[in-house]
Protein backbone atom coordinates (compact mmCIF):
# COMPACT_ATOMS: atom_id res chain seq x y z
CA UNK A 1 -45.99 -22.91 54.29
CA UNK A 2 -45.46 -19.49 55.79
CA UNK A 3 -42.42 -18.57 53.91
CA UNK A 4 -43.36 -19.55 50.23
CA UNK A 5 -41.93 -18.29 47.11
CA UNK A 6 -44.52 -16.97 44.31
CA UNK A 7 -43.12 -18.16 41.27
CA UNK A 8 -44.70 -16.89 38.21
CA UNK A 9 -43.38 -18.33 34.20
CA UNK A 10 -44.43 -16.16 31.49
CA UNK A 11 -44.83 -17.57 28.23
CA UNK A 12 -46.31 -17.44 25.06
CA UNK A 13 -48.13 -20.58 24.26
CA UNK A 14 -49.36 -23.55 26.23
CA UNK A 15 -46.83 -26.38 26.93
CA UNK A 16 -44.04 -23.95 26.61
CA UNK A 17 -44.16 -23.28 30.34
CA UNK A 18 -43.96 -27.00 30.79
CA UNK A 19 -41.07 -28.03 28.22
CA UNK A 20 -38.81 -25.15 29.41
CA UNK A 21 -39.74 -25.05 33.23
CA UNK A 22 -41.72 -27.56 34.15
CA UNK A 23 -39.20 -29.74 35.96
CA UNK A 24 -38.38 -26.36 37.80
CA UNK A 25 -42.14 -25.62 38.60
CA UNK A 26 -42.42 -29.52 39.97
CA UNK A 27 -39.39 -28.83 42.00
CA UNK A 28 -40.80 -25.58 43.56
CA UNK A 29 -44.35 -27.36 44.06
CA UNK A 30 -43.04 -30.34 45.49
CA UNK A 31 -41.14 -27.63 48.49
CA UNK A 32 -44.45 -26.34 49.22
CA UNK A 33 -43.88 -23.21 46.62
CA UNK A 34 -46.68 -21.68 44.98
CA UNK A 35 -46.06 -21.74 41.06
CA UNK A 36 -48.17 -20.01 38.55
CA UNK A 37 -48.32 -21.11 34.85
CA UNK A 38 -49.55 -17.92 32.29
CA UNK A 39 -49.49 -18.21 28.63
CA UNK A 40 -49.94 -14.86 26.77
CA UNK A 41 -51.80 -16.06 23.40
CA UNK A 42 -54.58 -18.61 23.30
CA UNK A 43 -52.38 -21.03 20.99
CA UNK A 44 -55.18 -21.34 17.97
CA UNK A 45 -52.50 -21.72 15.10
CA UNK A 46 -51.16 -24.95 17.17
CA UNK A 47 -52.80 -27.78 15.01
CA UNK A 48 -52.95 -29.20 11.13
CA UNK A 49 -56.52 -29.76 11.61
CA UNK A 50 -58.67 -28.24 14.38
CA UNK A 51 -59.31 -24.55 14.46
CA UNK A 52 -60.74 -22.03 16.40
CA UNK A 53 -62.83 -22.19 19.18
CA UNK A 54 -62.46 -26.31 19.57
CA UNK A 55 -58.75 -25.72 19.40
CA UNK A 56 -58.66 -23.11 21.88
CA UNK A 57 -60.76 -25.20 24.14
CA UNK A 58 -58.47 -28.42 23.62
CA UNK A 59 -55.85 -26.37 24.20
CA UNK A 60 -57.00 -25.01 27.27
CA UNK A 61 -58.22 -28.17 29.03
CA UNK A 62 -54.79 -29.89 28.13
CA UNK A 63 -52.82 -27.44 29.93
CA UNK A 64 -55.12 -27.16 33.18
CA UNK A 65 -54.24 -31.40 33.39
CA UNK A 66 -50.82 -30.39 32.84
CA UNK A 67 -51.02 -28.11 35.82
CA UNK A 68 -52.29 -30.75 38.05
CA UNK A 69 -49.97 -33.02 36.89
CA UNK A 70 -46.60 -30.61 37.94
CA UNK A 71 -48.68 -29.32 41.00
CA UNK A 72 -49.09 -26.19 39.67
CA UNK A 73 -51.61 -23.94 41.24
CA UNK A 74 -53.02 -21.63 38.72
CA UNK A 75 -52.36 -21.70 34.76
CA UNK A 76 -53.90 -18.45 33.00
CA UNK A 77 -54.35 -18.21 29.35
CA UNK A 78 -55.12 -14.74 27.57
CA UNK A 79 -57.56 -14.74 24.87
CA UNK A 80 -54.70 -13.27 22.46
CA UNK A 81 -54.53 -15.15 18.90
CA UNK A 82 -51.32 -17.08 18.44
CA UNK A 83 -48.72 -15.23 16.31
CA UNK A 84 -49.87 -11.98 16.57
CA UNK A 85 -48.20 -11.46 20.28
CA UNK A 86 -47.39 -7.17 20.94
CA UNK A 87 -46.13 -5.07 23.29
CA UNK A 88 -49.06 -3.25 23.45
CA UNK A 89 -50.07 -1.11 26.76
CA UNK A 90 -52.90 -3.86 27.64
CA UNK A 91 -50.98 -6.49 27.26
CA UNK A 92 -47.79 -4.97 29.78
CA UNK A 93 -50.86 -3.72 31.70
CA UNK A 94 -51.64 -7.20 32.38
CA UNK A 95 -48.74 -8.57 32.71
CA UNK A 96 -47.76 -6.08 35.68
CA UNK A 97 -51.06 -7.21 37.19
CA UNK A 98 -50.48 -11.13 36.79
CA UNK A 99 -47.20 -10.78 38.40
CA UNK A 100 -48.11 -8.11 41.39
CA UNK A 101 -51.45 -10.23 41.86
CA UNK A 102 -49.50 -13.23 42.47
CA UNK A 103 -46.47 -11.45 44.82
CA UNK A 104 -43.88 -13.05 42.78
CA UNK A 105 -40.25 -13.50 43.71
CA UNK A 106 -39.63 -14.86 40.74
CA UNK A 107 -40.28 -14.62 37.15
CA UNK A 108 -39.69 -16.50 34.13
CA UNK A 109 -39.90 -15.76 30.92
CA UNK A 110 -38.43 -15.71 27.52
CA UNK A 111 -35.56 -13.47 25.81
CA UNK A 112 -36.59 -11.00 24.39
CA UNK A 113 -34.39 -10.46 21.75
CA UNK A 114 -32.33 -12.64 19.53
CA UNK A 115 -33.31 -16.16 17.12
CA UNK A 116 -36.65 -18.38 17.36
CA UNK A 117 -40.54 -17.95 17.89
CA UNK A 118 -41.60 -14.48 17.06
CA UNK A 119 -44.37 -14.85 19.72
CA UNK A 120 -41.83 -16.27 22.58
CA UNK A 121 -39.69 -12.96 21.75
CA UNK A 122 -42.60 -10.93 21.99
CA UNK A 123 -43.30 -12.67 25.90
CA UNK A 124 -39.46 -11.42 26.72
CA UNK A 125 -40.28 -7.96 25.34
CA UNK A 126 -43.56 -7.86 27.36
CA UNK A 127 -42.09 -8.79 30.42
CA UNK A 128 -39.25 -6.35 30.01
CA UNK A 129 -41.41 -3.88 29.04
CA UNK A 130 -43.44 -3.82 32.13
CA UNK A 131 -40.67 -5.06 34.81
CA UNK A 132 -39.99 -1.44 35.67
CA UNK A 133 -43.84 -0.62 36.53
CA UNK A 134 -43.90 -3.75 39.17
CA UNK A 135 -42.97 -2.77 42.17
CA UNK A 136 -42.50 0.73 43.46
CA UNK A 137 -44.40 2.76 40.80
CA UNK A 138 -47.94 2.89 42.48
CA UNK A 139 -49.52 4.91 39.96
CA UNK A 140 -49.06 2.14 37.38
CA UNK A 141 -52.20 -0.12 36.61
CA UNK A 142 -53.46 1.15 40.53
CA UNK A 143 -55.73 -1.64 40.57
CA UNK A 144 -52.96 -3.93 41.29
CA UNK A 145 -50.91 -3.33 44.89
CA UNK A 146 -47.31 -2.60 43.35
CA UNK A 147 -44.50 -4.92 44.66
CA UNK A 148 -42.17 -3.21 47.14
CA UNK A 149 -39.38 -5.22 45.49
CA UNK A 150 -38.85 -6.12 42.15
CA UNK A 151 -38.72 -9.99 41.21
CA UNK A 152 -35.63 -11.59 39.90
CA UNK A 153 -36.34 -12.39 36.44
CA UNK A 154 -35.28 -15.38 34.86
CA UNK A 155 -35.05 -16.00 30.83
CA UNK A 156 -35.25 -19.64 28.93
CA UNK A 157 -33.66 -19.85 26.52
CA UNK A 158 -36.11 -20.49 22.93
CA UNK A 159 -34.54 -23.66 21.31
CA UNK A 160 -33.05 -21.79 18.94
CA UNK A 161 -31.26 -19.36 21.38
CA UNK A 162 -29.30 -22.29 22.85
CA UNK A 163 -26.16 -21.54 21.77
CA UNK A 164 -25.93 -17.81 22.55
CA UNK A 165 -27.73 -17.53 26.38
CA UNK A 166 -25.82 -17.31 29.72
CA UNK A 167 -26.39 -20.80 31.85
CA UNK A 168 -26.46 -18.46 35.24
CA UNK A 169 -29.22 -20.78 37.15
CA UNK A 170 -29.32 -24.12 36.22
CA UNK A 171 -31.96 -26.58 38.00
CA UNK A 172 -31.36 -30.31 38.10
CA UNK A 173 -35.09 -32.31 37.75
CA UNK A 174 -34.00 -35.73 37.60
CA UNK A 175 -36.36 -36.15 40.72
CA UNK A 176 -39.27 -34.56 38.62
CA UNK A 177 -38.33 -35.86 35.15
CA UNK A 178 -41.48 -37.81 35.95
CA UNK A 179 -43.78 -34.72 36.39
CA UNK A 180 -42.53 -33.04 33.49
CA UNK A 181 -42.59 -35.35 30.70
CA UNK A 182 -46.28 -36.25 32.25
CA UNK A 183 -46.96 -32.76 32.24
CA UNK A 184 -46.12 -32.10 28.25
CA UNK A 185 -47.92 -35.67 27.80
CA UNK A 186 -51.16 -33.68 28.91
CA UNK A 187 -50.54 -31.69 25.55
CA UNK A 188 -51.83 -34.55 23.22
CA UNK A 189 -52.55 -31.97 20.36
CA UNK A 190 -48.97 -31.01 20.62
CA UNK A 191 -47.27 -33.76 21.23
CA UNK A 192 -48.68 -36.47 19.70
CA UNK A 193 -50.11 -34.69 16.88
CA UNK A 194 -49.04 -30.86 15.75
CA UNK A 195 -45.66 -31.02 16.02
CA UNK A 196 -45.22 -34.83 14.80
CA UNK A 197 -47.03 -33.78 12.10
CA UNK A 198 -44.26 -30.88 12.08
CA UNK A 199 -41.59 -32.64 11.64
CA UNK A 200 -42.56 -35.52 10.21
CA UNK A 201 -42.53 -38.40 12.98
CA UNK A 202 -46.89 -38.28 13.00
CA UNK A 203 -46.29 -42.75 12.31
CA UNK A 204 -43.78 -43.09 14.95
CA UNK A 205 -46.26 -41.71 17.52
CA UNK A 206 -46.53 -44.86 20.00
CA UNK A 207 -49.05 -46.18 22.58
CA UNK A 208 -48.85 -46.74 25.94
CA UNK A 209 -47.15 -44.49 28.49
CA UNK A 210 -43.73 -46.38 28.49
CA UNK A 211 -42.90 -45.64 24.96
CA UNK A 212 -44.52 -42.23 25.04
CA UNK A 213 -41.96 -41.41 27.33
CA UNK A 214 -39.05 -42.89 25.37
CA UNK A 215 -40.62 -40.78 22.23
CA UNK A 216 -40.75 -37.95 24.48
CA UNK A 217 -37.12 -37.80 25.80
CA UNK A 218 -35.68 -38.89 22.30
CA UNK A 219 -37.19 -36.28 19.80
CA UNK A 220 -37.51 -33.22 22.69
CA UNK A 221 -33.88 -34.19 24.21
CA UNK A 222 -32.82 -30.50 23.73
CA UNK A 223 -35.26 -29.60 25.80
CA UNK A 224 -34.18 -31.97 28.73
CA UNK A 225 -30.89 -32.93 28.51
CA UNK A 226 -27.54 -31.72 30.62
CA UNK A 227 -25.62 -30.19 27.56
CA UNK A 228 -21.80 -28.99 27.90
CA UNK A 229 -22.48 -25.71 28.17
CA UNK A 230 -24.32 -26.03 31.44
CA UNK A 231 -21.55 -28.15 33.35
CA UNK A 232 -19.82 -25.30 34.85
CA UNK A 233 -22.59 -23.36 36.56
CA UNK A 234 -23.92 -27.24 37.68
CA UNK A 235 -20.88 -27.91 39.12
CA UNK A 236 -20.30 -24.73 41.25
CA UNK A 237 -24.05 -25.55 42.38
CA UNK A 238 -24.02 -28.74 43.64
CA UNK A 239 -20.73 -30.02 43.09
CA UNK A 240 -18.70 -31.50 40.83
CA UNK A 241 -19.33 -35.37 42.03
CA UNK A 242 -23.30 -34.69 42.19
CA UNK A 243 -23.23 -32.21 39.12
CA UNK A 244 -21.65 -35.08 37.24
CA UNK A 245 -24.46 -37.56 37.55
CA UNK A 246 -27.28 -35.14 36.73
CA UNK A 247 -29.02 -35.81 33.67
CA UNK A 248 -31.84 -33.83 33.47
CA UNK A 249 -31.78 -29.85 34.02
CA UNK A 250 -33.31 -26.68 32.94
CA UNK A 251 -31.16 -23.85 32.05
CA UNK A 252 -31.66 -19.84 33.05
CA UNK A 253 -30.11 -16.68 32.57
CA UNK A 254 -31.00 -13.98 35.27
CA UNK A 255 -32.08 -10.83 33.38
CA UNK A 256 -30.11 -7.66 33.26
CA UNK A 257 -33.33 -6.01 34.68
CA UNK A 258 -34.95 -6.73 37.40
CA UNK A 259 -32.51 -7.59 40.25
CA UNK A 260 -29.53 -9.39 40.84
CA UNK A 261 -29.45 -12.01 43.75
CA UNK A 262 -26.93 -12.03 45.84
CA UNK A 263 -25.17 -15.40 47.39
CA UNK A 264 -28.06 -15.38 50.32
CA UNK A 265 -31.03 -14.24 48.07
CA UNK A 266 -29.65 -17.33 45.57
CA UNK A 267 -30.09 -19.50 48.65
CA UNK A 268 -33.50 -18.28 49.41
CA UNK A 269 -34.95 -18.18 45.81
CA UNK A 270 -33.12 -21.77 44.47
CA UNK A 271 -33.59 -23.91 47.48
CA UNK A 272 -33.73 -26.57 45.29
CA UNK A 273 -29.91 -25.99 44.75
CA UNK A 274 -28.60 -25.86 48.28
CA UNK A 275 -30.22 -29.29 49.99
């Protein structure tokens, strides 16, 4: 596909890319749109029983099967340690080089600033920190080609954000609900076993893939579901009769860096919205 977006999410653990975006990503893939998955730390505090190296590993082989799962092409994951997540100049270093390696239109990320996961603040802050440097500042990390336009970049909202983002680009994934609860299915250490073992639900953990998906879409519903505040920016997108029987969606607020789209770049970026 000659005329491909480069779509890049920026977060700060595996199976965070999938949960928030990976509907989204399935969406883009399945339009012949290239989508790159990056998770800034390695993810080793993720578990009540494995540690280290074997975690890591786990970790890392779950979310390559998640990648094939969504159809997404590449899924890089820094060698960071999980909860210790900086703005240092390495870390923006590499993040400018990710997203001018890949040509991205667009990038995701977290917020950078408000409630929830110190680590997915610390992904915003990176990614704000080094939007500026992207494209037209040559001199900045020179072994990476600086964009001649910058990305629009796009922030999820961290679960416990929900009530305070802007909905300004919502998708609707009903037609790759599928992918994306298969996708976050590929993170058995997470999903069947850290955070059960979180919040207490480790004996309600089924079998079989019908009633892992029912677990899935019952105790991570926040994470799927249409909720009210998104029904005005789904309606103005794809109508109020379709917008109405949309179940499934991802919620993003466009950045105030970056760029803006305009009405014709929205078009171009979100095709998804406009069929």
């Amino acid at each position: 596909m000659s005329n491909a977006l480069q779509i890049i999410v920026i977060a700060a653990h595996p199976d965070e890319a999938e949960i928030y975006a990976g509907g989204t990503a399935a969406l883009y893939a399945e339009l012949g749109h290239n989508v790159k998955f990056v998770s800034l730390t390695n993810g080793d505090c993720g578990h009540y029983r494995l540690q280290g190296t074997e975690l890591v590993e786990l970790r890392t082989q779950e979310a390559y099967e998640a990648a094939r799962r969504l159809g997404v092409k590449e899924y890089t994951i820094l060698d960071v340690p999980d909860g210790q997540l900086a703005s240092t100049h390495e870390l923006r270093s590499e993040v400018i080089r990710m997203v001018r390696n890949w040509k991205a239109d667009v990038v995701i990320t977290f917020h950078p600033d408000g409630p929830g996961h110190v680590d997915n603040r610390g992904a915003g802050k990176i990614v704000r920190d080094a939007a500026d440097f992207i494209a037209m500042v040559p001199n900045a990390v020179p072994d990476a080609p600086h964009l001649t336009k910058s990305p629009v970049f796009l922030l999820m909202p961290d679960y416990a954000k929900r009530n305070t983002y802007r909905p300004d680009v919502v998708i609707g994934i009903d037609e790759t609900i599928e992918k994306k609860l298969l996708g976050c299915d590929a993170h058995v250490s997470q999903f069947y076993e850290f955070a059960p073992w979180q919040r207490g639900l480790l004996d309600l953990v089924p079998e079989g893939w019908d009633n892992k998906r029912s677990y899935i879409l019952e105790h991570w519903s926040r994470f799927i579901d249409v909720s009210s505040e998104m029904l005005p920016t789904l309606a103005a997108d794809y109508g109020a009769e379709r917008a109405a029987s949309i179940r499934f969606a991802e919620p993003f607020e466009v950045a105030d860096y970056g760029r803006m789209p305009n009405e014709d770049e929205r078009r171009k970026l979100f095709p998804m919205l406009y069929r």
